[in-house]
C-alpha atoms as a PDB file:
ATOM      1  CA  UNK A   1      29.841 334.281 168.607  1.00  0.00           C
ATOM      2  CA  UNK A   2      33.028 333.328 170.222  1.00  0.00           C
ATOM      3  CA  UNK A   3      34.200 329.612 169.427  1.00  0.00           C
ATOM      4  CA  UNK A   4      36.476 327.772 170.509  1.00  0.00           C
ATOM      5  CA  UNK A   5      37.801 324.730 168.265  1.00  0.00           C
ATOM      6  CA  UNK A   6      39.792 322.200 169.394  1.00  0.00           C
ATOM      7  CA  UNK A   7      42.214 319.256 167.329  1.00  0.00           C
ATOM      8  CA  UNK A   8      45.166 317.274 168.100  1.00  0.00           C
ATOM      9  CA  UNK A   9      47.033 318.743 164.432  1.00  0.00           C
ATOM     10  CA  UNK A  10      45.909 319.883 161.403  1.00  0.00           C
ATOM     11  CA  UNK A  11      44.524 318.657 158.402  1.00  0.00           C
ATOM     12  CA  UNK A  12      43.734 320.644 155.159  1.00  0.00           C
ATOM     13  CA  UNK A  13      39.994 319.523 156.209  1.00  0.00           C
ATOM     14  CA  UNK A  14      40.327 321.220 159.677  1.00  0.00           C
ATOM     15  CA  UNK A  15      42.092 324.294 158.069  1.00  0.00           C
ATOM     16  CA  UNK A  16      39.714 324.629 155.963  1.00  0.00           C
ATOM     17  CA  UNK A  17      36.721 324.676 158.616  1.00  0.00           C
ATOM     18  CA  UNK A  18      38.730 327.230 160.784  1.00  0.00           C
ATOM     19  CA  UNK A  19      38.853 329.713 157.314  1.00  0.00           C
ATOM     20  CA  UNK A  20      35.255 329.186 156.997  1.00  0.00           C
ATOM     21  CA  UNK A  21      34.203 329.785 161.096  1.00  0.00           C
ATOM     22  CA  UNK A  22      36.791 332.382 161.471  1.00  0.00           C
ATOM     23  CA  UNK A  23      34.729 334.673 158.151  1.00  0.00           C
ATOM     24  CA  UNK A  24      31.057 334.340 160.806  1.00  0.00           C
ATOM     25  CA  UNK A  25      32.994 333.881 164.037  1.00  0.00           C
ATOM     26  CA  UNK A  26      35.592 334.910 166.887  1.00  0.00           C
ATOM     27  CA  UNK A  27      37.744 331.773 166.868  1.00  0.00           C
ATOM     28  CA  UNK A  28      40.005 330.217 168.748  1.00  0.00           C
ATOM     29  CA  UNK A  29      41.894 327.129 168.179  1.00  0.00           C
ATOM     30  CA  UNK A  30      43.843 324.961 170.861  1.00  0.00           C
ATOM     31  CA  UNK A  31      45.968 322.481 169.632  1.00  0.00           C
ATOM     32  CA  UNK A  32      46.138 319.726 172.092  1.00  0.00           C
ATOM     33  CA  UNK A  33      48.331 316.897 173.607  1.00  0.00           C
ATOM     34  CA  UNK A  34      48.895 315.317 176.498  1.00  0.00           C
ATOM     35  CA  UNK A  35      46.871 315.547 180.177  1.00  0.00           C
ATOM     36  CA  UNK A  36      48.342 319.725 180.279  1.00  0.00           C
ATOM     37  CA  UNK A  37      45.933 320.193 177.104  1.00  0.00           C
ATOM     38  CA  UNK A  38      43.032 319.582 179.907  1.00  0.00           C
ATOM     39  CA  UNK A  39      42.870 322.503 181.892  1.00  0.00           C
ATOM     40  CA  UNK A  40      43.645 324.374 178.641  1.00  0.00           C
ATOM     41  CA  UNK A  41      40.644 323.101 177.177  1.00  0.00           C
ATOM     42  CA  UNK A  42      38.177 323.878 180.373  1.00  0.00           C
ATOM     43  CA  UNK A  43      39.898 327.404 180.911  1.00  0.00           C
ATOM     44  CA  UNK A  44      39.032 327.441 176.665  1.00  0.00           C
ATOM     45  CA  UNK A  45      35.129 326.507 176.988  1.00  0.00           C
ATOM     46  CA  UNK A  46      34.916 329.263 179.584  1.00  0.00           C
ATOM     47  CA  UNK A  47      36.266 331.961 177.351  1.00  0.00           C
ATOM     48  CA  UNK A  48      34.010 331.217 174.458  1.00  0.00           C
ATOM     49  CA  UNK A  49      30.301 330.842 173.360  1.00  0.00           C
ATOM     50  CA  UNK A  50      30.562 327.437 172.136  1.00  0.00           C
ATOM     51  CA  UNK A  51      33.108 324.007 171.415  1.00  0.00           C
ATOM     52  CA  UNK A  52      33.696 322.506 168.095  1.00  0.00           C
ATOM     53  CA  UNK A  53      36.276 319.434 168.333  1.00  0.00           C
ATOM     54  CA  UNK A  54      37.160 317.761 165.578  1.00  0.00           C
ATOM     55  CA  UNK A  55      37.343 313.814 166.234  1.00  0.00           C
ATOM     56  CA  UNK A  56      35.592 312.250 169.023  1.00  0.00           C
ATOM     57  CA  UNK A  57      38.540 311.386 171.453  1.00  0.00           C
ATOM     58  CA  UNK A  58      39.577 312.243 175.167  1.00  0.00           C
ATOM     59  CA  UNK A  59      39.803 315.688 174.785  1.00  0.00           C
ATOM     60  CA  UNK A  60      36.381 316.361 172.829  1.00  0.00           C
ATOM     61  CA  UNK A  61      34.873 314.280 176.189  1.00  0.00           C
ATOM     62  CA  UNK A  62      36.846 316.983 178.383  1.00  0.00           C
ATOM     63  CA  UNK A  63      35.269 319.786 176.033  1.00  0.00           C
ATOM     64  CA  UNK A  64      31.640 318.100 176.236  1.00  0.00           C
ATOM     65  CA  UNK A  65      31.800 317.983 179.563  1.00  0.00           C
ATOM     66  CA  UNK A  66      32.601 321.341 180.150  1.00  0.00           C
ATOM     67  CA  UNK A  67      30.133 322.926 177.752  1.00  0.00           C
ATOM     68  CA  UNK A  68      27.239 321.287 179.419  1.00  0.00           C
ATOM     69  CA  UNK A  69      28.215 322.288 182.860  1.00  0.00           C
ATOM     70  CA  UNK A  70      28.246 325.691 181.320  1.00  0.00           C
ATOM     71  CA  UNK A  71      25.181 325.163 179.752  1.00  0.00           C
ATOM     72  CA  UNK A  72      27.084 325.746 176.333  1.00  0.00           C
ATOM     73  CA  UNK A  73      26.890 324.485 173.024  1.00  0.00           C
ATOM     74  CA  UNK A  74      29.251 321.130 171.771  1.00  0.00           C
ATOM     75  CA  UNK A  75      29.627 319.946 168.318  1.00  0.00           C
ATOM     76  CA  UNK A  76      32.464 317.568 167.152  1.00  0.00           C
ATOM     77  CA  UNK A  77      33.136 316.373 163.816  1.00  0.00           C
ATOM     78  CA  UNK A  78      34.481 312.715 163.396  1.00  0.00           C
ATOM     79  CA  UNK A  79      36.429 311.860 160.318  1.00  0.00           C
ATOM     80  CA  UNK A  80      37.309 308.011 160.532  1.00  0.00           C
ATOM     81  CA  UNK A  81      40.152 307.152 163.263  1.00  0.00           C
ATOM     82  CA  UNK A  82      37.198 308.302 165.776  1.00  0.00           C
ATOM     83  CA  UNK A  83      35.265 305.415 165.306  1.00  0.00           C
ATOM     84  CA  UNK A  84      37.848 302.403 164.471  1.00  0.00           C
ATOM     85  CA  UNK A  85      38.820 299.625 166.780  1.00  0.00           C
ATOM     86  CA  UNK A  86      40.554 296.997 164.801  1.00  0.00           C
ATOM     87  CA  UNK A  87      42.270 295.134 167.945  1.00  0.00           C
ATOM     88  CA  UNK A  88      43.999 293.200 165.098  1.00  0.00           C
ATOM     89  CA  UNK A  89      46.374 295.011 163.732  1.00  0.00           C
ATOM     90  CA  UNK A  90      46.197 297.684 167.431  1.00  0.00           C
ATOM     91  CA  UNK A  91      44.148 300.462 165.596  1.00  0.00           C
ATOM     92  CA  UNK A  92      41.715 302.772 166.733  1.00  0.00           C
ATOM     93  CA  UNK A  93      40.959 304.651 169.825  1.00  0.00           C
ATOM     94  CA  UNK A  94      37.879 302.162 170.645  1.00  0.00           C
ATOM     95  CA  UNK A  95      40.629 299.388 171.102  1.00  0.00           C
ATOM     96  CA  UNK A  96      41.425 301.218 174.878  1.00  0.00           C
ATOM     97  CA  UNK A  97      38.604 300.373 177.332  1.00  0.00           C
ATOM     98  CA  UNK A  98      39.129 303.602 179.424  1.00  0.00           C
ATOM     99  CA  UNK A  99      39.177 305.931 176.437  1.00  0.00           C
ATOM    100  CA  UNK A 100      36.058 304.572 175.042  1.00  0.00           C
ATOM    101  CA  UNK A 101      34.040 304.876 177.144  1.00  0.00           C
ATOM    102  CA  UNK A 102      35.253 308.655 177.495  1.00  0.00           C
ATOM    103  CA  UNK A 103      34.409 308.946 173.660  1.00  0.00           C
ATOM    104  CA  UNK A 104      31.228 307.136 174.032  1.00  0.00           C
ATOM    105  CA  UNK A 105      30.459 310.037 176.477  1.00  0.00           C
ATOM    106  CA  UNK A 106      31.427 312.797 174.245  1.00  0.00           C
ATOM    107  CA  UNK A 107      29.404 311.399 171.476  1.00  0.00           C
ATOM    108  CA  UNK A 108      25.840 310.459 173.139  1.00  0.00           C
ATOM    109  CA  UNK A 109      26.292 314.035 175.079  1.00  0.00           C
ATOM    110  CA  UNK A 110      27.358 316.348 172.320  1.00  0.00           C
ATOM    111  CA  UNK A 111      24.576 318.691 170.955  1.00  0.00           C
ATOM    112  CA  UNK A 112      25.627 317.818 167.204  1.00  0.00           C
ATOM    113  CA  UNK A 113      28.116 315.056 165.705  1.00  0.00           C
ATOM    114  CA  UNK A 114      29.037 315.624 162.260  1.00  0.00           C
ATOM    115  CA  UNK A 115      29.895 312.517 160.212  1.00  0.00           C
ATOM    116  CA  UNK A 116      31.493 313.068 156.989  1.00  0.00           C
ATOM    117  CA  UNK A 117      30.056 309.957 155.935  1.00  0.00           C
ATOM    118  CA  UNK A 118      26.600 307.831 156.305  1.00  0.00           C
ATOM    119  CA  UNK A 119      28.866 305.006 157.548  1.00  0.00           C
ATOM    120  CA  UNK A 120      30.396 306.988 160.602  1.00  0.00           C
ATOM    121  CA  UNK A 121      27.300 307.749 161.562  1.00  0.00           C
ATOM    122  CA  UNK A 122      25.859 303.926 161.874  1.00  0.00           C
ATOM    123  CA  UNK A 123      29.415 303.163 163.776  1.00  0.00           C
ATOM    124  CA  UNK A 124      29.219 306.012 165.831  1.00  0.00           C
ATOM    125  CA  UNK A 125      26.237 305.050 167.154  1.00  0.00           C
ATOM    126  CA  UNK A 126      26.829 301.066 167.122  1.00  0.00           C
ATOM    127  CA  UNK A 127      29.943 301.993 168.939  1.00  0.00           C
ATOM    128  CA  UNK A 128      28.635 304.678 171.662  1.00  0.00           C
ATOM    129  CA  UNK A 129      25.594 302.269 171.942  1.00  0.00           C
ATOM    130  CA  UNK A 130      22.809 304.977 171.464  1.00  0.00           C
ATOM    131  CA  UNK A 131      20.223 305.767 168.560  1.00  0.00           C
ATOM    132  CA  UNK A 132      22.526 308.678 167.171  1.00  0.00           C
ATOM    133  CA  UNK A 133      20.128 311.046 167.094  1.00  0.00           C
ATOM    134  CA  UNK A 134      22.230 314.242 167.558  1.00  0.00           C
ATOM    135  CA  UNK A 135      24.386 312.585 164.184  1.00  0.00           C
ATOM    136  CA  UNK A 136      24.249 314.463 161.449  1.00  0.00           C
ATOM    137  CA  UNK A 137      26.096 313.745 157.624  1.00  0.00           C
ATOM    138  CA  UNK A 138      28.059 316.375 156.184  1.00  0.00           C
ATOM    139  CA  UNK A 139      30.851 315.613 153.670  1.00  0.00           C
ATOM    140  CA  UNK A 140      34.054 317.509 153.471  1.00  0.00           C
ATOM    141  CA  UNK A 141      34.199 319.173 150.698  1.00  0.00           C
ATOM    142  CA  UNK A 142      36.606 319.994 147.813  1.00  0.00           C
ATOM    143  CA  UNK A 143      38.200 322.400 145.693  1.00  0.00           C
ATOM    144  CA  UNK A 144      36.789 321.901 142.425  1.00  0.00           C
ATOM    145  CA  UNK A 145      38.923 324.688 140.926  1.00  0.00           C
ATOM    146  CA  UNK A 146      42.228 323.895 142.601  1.00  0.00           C
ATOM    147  CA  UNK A 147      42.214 319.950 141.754  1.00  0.00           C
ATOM    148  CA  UNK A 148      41.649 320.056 137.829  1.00  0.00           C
ATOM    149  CA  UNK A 149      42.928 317.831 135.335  1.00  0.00           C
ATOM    150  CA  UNK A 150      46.298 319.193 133.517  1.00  0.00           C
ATOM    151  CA  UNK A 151      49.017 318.605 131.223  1.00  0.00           C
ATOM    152  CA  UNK A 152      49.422 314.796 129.912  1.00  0.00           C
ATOM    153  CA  UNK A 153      48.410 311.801 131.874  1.00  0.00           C
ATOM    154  CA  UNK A 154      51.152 308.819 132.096  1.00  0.00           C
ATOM    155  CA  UNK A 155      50.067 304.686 132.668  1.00  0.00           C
ATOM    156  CA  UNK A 156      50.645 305.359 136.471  1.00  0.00           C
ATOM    157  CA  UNK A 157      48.903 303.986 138.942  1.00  0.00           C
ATOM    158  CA  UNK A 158      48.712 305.974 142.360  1.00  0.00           C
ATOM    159  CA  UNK A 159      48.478 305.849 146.014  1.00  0.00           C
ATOM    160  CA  UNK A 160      48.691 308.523 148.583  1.00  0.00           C
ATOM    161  CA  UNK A 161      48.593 307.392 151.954  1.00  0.00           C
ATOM    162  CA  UNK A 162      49.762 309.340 154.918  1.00  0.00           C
ATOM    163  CA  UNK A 163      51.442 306.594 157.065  1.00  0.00           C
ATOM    164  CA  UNK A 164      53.382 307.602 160.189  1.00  0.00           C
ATOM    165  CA  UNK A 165      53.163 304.309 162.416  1.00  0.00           C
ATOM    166  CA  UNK A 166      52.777 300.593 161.373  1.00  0.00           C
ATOM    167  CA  UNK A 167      49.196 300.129 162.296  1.00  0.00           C
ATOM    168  CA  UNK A 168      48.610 303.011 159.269  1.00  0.00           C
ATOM    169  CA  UNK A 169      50.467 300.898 156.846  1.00  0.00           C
ATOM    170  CA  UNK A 170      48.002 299.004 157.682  1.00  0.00           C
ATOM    171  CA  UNK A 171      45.073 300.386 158.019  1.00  0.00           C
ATOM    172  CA  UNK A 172      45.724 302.040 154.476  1.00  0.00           C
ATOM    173  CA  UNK A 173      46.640 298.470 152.902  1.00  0.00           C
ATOM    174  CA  UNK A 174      50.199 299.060 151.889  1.00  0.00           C
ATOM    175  CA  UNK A 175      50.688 295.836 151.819  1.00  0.00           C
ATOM    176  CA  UNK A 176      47.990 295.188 149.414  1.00  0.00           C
ATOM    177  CA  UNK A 177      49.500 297.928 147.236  1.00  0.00           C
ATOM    178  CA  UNK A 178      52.899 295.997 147.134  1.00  0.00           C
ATOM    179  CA  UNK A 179      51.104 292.776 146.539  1.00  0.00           C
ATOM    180  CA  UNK A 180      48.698 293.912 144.020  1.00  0.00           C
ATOM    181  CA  UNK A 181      52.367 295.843 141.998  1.00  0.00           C
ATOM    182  CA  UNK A 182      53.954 292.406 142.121  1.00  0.00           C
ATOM    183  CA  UNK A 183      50.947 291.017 140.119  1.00  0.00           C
ATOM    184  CA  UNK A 184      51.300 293.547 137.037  1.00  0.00           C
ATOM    185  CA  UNK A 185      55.172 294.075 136.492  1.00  0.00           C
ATOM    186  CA  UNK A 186      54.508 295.862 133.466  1.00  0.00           C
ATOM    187  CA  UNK A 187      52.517 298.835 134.535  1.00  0.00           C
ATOM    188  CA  UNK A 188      54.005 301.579 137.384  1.00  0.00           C
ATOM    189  CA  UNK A 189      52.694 302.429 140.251  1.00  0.00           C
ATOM    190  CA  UNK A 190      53.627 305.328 142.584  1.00  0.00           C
ATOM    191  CA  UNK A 191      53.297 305.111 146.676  1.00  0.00           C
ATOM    192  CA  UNK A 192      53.574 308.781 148.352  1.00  0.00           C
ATOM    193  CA  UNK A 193      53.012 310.071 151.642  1.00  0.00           C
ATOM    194  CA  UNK A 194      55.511 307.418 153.506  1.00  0.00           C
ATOM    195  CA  UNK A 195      57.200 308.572 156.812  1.00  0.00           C
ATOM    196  CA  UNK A 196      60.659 308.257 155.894  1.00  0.00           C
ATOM    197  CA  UNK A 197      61.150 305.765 158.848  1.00  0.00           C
ATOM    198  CA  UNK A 198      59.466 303.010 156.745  1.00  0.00           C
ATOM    199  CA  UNK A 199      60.413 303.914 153.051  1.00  0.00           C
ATOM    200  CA  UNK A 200      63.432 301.818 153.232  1.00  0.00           C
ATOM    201  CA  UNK A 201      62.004 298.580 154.652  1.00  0.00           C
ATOM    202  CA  UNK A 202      59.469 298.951 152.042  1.00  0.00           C
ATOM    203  CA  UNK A 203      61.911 299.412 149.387  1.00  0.00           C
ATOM    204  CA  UNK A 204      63.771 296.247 150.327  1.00  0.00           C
ATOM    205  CA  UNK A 205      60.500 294.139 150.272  1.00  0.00           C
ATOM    206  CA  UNK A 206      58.710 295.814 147.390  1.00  0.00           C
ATOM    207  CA  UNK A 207      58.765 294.564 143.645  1.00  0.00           C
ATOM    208  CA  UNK A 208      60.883 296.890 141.252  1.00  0.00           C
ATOM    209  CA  UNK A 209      57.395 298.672 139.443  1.00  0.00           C
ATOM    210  CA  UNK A 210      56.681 300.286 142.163  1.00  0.00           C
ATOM    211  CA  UNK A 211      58.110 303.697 143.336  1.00  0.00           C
ATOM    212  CA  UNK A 212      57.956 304.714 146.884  1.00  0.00           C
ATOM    213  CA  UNK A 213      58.581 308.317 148.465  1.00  0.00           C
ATOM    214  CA  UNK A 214      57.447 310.694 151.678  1.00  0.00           C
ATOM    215  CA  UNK A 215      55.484 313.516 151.561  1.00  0.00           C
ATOM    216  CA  UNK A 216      54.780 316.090 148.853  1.00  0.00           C
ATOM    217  CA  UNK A 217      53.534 319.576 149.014  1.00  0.00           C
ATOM    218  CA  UNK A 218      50.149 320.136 147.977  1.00  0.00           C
ATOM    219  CA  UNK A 219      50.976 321.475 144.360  1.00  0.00           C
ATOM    220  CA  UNK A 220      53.081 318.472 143.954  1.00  0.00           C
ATOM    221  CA  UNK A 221      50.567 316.474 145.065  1.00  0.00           C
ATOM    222  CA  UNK A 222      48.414 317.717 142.628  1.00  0.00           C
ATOM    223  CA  UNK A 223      50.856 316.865 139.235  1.00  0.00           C
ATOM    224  CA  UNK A 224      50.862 314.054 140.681  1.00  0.00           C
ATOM    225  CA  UNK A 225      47.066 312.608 140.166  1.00  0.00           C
ATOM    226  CA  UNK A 226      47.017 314.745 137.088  1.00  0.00           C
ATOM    227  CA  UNK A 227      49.956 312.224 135.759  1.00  0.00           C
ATOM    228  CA  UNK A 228      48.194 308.991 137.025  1.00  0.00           C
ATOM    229  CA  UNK A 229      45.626 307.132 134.832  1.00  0.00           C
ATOM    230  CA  UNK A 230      44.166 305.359 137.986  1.00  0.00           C
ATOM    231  CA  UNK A 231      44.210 306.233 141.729  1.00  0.00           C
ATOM    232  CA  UNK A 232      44.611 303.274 143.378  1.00  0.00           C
ATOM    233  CA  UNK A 233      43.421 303.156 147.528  1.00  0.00           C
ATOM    234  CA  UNK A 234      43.053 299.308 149.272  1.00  0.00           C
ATOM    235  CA  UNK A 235      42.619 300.317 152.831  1.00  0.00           C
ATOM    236  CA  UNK A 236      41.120 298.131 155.260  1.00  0.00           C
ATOM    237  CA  UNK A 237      38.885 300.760 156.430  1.00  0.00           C
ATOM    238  CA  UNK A 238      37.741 304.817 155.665  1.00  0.00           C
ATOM    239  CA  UNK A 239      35.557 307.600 156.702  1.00  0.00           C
ATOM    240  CA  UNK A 240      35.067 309.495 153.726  1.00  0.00           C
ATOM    241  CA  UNK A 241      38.494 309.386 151.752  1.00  0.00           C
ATOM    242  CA  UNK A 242      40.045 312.534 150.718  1.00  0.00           C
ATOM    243  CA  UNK A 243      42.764 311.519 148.695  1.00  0.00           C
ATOM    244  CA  UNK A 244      40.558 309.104 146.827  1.00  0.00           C
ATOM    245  CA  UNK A 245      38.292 312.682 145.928  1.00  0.00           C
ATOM    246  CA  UNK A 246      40.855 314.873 145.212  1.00  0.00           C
ATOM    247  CA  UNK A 247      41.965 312.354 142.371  1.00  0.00           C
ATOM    248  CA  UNK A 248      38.824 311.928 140.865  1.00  0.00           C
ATOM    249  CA  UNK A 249      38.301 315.727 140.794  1.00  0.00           C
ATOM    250  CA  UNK A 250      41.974 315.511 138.600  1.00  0.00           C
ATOM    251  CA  UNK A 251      40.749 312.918 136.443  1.00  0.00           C
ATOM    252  CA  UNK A 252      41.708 309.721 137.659  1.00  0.00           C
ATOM    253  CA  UNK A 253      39.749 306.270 137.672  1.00  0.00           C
ATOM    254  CA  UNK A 254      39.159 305.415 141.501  1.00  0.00           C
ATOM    255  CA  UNK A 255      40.236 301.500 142.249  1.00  0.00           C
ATOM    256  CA  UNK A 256      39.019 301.054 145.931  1.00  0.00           C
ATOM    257  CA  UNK A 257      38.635 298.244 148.393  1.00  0.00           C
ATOM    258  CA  UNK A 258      34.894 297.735 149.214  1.00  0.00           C
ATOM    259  CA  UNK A 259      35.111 299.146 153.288  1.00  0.00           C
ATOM    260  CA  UNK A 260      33.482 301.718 155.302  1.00  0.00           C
ATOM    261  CA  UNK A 261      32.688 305.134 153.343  1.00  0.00           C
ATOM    262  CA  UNK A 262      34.936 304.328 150.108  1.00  0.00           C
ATOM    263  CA  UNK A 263      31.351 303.272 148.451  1.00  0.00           C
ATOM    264  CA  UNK A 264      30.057 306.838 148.693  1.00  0.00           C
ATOM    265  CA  UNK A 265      32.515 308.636 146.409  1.00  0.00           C
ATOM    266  CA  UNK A 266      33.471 305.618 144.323  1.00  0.00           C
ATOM    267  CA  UNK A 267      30.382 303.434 143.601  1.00  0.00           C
ATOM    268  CA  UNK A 268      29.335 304.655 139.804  1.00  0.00           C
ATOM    269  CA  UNK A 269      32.333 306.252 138.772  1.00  0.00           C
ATOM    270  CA  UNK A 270      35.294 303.292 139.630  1.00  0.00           C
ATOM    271  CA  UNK A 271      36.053 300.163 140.931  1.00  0.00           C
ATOM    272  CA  UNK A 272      35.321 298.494 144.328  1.00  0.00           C
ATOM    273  CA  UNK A 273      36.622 295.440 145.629  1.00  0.00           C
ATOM    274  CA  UNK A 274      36.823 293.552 148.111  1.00  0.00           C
ATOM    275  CA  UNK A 275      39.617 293.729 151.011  1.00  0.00           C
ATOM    276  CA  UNK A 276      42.245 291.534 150.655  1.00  0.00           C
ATOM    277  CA  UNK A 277      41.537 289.864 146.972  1.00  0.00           C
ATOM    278  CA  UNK A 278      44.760 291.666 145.205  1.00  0.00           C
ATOM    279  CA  UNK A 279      44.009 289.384 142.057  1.00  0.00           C
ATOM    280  CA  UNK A 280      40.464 291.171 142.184  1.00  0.00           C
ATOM    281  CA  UNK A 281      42.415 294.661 142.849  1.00  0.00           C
ATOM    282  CA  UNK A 282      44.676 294.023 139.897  1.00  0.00           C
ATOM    283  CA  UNK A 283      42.125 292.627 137.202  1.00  0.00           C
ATOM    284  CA  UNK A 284      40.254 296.072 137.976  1.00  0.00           C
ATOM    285  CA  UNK A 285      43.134 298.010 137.779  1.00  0.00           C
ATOM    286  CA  UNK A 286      43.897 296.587 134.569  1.00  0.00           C
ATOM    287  CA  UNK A 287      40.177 297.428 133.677  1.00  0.00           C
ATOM    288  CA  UNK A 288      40.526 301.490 134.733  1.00  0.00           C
ATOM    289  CA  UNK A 289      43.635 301.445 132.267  1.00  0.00           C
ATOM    290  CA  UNK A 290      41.998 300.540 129.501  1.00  0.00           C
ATOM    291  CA  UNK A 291      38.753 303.438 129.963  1.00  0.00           C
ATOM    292  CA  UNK A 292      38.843 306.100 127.653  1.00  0.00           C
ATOM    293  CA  UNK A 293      39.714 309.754 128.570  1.00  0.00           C
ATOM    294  CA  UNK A 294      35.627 310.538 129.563  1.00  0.00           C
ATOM    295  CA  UNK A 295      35.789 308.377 132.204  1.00  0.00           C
ATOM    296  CA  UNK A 296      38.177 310.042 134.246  1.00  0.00           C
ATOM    297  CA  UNK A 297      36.003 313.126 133.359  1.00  0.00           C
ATOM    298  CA  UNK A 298      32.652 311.536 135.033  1.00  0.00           C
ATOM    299  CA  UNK A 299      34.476 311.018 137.917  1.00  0.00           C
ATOM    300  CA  UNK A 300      35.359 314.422 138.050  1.00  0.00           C
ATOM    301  CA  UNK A 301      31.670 315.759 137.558  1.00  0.00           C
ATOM    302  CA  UNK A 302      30.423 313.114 140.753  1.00  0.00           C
ATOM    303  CA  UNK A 303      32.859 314.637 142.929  1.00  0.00           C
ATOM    304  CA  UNK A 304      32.174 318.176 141.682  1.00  0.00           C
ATOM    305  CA  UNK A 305      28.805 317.981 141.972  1.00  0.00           C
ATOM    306  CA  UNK A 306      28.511 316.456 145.040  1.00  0.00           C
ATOM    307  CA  UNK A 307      30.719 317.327 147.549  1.00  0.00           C
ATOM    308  CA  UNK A 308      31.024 321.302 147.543  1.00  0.00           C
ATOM    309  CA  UNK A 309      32.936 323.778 149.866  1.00  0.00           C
ATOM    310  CA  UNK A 310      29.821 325.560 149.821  1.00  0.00           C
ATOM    311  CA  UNK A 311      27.859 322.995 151.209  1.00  0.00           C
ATOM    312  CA  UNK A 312      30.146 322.225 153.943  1.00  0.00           C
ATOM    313  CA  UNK A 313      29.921 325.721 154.907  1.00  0.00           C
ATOM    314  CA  UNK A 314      26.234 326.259 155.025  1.00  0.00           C
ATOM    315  CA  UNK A 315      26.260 323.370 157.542  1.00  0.00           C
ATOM    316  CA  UNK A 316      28.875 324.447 159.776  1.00  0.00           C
ATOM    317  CA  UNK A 317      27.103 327.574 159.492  1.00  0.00           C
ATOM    318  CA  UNK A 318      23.594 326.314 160.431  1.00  0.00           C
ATOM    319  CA  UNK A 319      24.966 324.582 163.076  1.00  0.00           C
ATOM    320  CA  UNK A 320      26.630 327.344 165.458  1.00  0.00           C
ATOM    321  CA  UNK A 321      23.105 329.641 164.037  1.00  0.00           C
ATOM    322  CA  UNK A 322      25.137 331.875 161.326  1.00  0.00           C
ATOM    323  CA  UNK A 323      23.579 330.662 158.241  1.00  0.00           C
ATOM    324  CA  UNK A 324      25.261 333.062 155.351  1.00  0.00           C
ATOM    325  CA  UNK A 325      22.627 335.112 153.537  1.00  0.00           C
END
């Protein structure tokens, strides 16, 4: 089968679905931006077999519409942004009137939607206003082998949190991190992942236990949750979160806010709260702290055993009719 797949950037979730296609599948991949990705992605449809888009947005409503007037199959996975429309603090594509109701097309006309979560599904379909019966759940899944606990873990609590505009800063609760750090001046906490437009402003605001920095490679990344005792997230809303995962697989206690599809990782194996009550955030930070070493390992085991690389490829597979042998 030729595919064609289609995404604004990439992820290490949308990499990794391109390495598993591209082992069944012919595939090509169009990054695109801006209104001269359109006839890119029609001239795209017409060269392949079938569409995959990952997020519901204006472009995956270009490639839906496309497919079906080539009587071709459309699938698009949605991840979180797709579905979020927090006027509030101006996040979420649902916030625009025009482009939602081009993503409410592409998701009630779409042979398949893959959720990575039970709660994108319900607000898919609350927010497209249909039954969602062409919604299907299938998690991301995770290296199990590559995210291991290592080498000795420090009183550090963490939070990774890719945050390139002020609405993310929001919508990941950075504020909440800086208020929660201010309540417990004895223990260190560590804030990565900060475009390096806002680490200063942060700096000047933020209380002196807390260290803030950009970006890390994924290896660094990876000493890094191996060195925290607790992985701390209080975003205002998720999909499924993959930082929150890939910390538990290396060990570390989950302390969550209570929102969207934090419960589904989290629930049994760490903390949830609810958004906004930092006193609650901090008395269950100071709770992770004090777990003994096991814990950290049965929060490995629930991620582990739960959300598998193979799993997300024998759906991807069963969806475009490749199921590996």
């Amino acid at each position: 089968m030729k595919l064609l797949v289609t995404s604004t950037f990439v992820t290490p979730f949308i990499a990794d679905d391109l390495a598993i296609l591209r082992k069944y599948h012919a595939v090509e991949h169009l990054l695109v931006r801006g209104s001269a990705a359109l006839p890119r992605i029609v001239r795209g449809v017409r060269r392949n077999d079938a569409v995959y888009a990952w997020f519901a947005s204006t472009y995956a409503a270009v490639a839906v519409a496309s497919a079906r007037s080539l009587g071709r199959p459309a699938v698009i996975a949605i991840g979180g942004a797709d579905v979020a429309g927090m006027e509030e603090i101006g996040y979420g594509i649902w916030n625009s009137p025009w482009k939602s109701r081009l993503v409410g097309y592409a998701l009630r006309n779409a042979d398949r939607i893959l959720a990575v979560d039970p709660f994108l599904k319900d607000e898919a379909a609350r927010r497209a206003r249909y039954d969602g019966g062409n919604i299907r759940v299938l998690p991301t899944g995770f290296d199990a082998d590559f995210w291991t606990p290592g080498g000795e873990r420090g009183d550090v609590v963490l939070t990774v949190a890719a945050c390139d505009s002020e609405p993310r800063l929001k919508v990941k609760g950075i504020d909440l991190v800086l208020e929660t750090a201010r309540l417990l001046p004895g223990v260190r906490f560590v804030l990565v992942g900060i475009d390096a437009r806002f680490i200063e402003g942060l700096r000047l605001t933020a209380p002196e236990n807390i260290d803030i920095r950009g970006r890390v490679s994924r290896d660094e990344l990876r000493a890094l949750y191996r060195a925290a005792r607790v992985y701390f997230q209080p975003s205002r809303v998720e999909g499924l979160p993959n930082s929150v995962c890939e910390a538990m697989l290396c060990g570390c206690i989950p302390v969550c806010t209570d929102v969207g599809g934090m419960k589904t990782p989290v629930a049994g194996s760490g903390y949830l709260v609810p958004w906004g009550d930092a006193r609650g955030l901090a008395a269950a930070i100071g709770q992770a702290r004090s777990l003994a070493p096991e814990a950290g390992l049965r929060a490995r085991d629930s991620i582990a055993s739960r959300f598998t690389p193979d799993r997300r490829e024998r759906g991807l597979l069963e969806e475009f009719g490749m199921l590996a042998p």
